[in-house]
Protein backbone atom coordinates (compact mmCIF):
# COMPACT_ATOMS: atom_id res chain seq x y z
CA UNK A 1 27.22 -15.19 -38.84
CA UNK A 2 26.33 -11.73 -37.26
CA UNK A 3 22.35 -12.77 -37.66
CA UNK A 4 23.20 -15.75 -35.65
CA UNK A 5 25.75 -13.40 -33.44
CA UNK A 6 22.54 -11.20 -33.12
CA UNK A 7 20.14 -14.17 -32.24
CA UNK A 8 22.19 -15.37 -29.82
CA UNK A 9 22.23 -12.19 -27.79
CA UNK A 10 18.57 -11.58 -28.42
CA UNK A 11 16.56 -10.77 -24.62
CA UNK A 12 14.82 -14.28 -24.71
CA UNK A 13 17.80 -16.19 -25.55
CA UNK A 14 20.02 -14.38 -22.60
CA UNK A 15 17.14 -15.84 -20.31
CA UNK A 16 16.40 -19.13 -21.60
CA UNK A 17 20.27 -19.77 -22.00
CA UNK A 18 21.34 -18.53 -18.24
CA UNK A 19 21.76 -20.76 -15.29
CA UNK A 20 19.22 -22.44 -13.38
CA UNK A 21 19.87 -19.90 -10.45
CA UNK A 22 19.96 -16.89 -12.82
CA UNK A 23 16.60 -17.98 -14.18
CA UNK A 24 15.32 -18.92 -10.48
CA UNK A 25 16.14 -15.15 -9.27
CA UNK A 26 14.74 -13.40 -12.88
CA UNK A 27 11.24 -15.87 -11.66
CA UNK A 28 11.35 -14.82 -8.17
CA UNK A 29 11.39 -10.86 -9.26
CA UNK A 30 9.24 -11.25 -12.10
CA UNK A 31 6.65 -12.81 -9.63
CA UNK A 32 7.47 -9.44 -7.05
CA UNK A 33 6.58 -7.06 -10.03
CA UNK A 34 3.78 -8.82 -10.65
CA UNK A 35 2.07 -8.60 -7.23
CA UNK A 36 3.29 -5.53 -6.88
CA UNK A 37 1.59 -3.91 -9.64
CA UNK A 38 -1.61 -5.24 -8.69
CA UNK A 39 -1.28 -4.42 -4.79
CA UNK A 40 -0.27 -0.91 -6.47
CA UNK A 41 -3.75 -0.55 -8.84
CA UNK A 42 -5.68 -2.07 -5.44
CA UNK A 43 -4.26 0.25 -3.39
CA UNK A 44 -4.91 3.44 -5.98
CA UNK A 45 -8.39 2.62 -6.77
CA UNK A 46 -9.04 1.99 -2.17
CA UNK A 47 -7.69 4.89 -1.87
CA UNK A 48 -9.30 7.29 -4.53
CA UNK A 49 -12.40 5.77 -3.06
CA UNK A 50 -11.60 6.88 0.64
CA UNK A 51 -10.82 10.21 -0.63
CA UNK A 52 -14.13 10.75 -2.45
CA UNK A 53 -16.20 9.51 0.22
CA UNK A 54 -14.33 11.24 2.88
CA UNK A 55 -15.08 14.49 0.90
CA UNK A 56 -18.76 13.16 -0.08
CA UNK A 57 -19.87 12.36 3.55
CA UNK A 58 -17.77 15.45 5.16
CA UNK A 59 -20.21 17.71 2.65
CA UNK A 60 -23.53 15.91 3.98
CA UNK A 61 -22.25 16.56 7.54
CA UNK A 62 -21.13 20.11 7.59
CA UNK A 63 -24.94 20.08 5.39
CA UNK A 64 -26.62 21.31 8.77
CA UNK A 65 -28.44 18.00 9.02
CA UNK A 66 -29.35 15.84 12.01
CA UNK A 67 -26.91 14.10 13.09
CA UNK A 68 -29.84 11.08 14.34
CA UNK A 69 -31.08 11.24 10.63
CA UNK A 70 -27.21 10.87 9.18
CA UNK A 71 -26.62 7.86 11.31
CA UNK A 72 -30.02 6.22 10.13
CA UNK A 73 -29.01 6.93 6.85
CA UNK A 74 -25.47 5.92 6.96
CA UNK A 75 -26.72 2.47 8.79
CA UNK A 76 -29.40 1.95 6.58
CA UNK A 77 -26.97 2.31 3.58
CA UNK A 78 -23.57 1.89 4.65
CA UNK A 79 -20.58 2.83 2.48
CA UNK A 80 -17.53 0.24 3.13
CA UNK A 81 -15.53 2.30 1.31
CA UNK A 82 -16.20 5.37 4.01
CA UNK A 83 -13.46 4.71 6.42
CA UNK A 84 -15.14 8.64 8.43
CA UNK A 85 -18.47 7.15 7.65
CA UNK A 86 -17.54 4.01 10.05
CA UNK A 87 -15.65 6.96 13.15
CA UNK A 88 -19.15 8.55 12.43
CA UNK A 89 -21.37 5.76 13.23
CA UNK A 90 -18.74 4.26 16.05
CA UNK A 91 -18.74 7.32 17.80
CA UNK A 92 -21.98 8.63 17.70
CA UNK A 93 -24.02 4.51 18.60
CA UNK A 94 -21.19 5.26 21.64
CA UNK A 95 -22.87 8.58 22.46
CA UNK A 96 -26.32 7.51 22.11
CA UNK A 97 -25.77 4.28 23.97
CA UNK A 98 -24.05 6.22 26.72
CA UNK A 99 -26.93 8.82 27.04
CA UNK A 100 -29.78 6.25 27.40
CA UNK A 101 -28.04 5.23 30.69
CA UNK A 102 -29.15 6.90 33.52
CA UNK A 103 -26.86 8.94 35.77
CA UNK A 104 -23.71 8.76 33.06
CA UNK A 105 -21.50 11.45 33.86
CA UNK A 106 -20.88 14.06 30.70
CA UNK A 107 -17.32 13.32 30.62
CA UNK A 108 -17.67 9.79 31.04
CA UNK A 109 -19.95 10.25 27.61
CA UNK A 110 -17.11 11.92 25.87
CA UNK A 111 -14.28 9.19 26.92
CA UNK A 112 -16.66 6.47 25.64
CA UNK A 113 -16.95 8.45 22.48
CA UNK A 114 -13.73 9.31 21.80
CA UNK A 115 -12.21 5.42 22.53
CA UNK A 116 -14.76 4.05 20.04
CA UNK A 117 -13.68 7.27 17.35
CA UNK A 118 -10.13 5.70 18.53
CA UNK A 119 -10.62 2.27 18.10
CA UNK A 120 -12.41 3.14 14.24
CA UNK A 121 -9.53 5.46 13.45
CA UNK A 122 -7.07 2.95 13.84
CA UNK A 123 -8.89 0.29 12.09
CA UNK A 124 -8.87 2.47 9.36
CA UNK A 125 -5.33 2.83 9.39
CA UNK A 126 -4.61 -0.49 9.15
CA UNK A 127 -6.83 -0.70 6.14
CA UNK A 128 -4.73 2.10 4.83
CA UNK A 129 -1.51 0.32 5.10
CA UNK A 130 -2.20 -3.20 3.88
CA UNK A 131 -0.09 -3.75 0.87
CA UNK A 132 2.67 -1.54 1.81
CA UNK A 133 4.91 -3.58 4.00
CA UNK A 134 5.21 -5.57 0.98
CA UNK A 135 5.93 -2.99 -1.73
CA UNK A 136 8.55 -1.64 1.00
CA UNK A 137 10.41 -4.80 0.83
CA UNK A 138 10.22 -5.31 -2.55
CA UNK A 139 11.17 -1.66 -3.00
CA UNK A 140 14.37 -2.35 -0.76
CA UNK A 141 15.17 -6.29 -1.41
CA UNK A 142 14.90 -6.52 -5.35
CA UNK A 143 18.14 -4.85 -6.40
CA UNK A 144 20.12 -6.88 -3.90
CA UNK A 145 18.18 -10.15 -5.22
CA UNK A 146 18.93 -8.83 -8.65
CA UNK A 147 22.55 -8.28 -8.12
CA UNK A 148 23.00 -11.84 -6.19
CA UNK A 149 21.80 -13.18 -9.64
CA UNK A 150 24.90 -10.84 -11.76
CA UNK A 151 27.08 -11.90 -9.38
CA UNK A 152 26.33 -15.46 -9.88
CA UNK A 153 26.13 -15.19 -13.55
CA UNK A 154 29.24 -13.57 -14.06
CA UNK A 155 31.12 -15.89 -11.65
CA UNK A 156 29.27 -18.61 -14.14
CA UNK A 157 30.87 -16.87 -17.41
CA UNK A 158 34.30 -16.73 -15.89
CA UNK A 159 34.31 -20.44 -14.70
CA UNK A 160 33.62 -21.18 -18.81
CA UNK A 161 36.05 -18.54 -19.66
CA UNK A 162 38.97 -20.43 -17.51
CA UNK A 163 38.39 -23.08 -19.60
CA UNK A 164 38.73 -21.96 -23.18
CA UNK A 165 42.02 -21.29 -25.20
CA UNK A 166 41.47 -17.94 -25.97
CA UNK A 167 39.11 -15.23 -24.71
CA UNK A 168 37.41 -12.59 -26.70
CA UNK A 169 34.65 -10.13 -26.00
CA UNK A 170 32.22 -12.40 -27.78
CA UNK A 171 32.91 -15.39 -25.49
CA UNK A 172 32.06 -13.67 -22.27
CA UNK A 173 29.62 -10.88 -23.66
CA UNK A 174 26.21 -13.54 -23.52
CA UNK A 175 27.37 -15.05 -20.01
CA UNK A 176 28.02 -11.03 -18.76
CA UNK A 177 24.41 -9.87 -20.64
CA UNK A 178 22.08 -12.48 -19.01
CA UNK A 179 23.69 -11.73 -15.84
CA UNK A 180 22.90 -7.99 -16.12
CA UNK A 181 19.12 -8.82 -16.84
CA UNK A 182 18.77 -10.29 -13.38
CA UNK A 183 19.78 -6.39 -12.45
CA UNK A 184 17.44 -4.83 -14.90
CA UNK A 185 14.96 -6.70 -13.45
CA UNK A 186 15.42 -6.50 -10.17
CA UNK A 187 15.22 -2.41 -10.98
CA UNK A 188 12.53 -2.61 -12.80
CA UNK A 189 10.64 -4.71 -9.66
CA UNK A 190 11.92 -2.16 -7.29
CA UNK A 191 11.22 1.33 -8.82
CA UNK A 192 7.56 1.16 -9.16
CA UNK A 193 7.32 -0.61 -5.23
CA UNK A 194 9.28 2.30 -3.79
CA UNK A 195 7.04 5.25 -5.80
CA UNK A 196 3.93 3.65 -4.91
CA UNK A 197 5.13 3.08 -1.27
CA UNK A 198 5.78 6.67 -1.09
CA UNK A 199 2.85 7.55 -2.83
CA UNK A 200 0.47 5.90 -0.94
CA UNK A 201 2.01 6.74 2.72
CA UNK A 202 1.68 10.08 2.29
CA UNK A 203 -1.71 9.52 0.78
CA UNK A 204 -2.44 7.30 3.92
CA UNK A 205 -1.07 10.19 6.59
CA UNK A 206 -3.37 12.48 5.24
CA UNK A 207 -6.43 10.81 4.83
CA UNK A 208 -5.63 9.58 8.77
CA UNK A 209 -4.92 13.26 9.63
CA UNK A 210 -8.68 14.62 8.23
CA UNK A 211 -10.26 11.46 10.19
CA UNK A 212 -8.25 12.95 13.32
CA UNK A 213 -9.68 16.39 12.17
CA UNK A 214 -13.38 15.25 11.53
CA UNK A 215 -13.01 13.45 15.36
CA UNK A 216 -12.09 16.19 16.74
CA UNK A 217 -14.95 18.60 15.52
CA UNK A 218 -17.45 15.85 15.92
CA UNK A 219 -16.22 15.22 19.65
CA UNK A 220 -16.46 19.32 19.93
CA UNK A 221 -20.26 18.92 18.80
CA UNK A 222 -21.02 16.26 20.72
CA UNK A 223 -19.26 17.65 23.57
CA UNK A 224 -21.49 20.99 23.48
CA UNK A 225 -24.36 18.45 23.11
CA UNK A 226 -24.40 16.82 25.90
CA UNK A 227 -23.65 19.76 28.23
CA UNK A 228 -26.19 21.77 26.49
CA UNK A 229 -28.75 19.03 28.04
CA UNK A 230 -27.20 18.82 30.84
CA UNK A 231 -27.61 22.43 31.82
């Protein structure tokens, strides 16, 4: 009898035995985990990969080279993974495009340059925060969606509980336990989403922050540049 007692409170029993709902909202965050911990290993390795190439390409710059020869060699063999690489190229085919026309004003140079560095910046910010709307709602909306399913399960095991002769812990343990898994779960979908939400936004604010930084002293180079010439 207690092997039986003990089969019958085993993990997959609980969830095959609970109620269609129960089982619906234990799918439902299952599926969130799921996506969540793949958005989470996407977003880790995209954004290791930013780092390093910020840090690779920021080396080759600060190198003393040309900058002509770095944007022939960054078009030539383009990193997609270099989100500065792409505020590089943007801003300096603006400068030279700008300079080939005759009569351009210097400061009219430097607004062109710095609304394309703009423009690249903040498409590189969006890549940066794909994925985390999501594992912010998962982060927030699991533990409600798991307690919804408790709630319903326990109303469930009092329902069958009004209807027997006598109650004891064993008749309303099972219908309590599988209702408490929908919790468990919905914790377990949640924890990991709000970490890697955290994780990654502050990741993402500081990899925006050197791009700001690397504008800046490019737009300071580039503005010495083309006054330099001018003069």
């Amino acid at each position: 009898m207690e092997a039986n007692a003990v089969d019958h409170m085993s993990m997959w029993s609980l969830i095959s035995n609970a109620s269609v709902v129960v089982q619906l909202v234990m799918l439902v965050l299952v599926a969130a985990s799921i996506t969540s911990w793949i958005m989470i290993f996407q977003r880790a390795t995209m954004q290791r990969a930013a780092k390093k190439s910020l840090d690779t390409f920021e080396e080759r710059f600060w190198s003393g080279i040309d900058l002509s020869k770095l944007y022939r060699q960054a078009g030539s063999n383009p990193d997609p993974d270099s989100g500065v690489e792409q505020i590089f190229r943007a801003g300096f085919k603006e400068f030279s495009r700008l300079r080939q026309q005759a009569g351009v004003d210097p400061d009219a140079v430097m607004d062109g340059v710095a609304r394309a560095m703009r423009v690249a910046i903040a498409r590189e910010e969006e890549k940066l925060e794909q994925s985390l709307p999501f594992l912010a709602t998962v982060g927030s909306t699991s533990p409600y969606v798991g307690l919804f399913g408790t709630v319903w399960g326990i109303m469930n095991s009092f329902r069958g509980l009004a209807q027997v002769q006598q109650a004891t812990l064993a008749t309303v343990a099972p219908g309590i336990a599988e209702a408490l898994i929908a919790t468990a779960i919905g914790l377990f979908a949640a924890i990991p989403a709000v970490v890697a939400y955290n994780r990654f936004s502050s990741r993402g604010e500081m990899l925006i922050a050197r791009y700001y930084t690397f504008a800046d002293e490019f737009q300071a180079i580039l503005h010495r540049k083309v006054h330099t010439s001018e003069e």
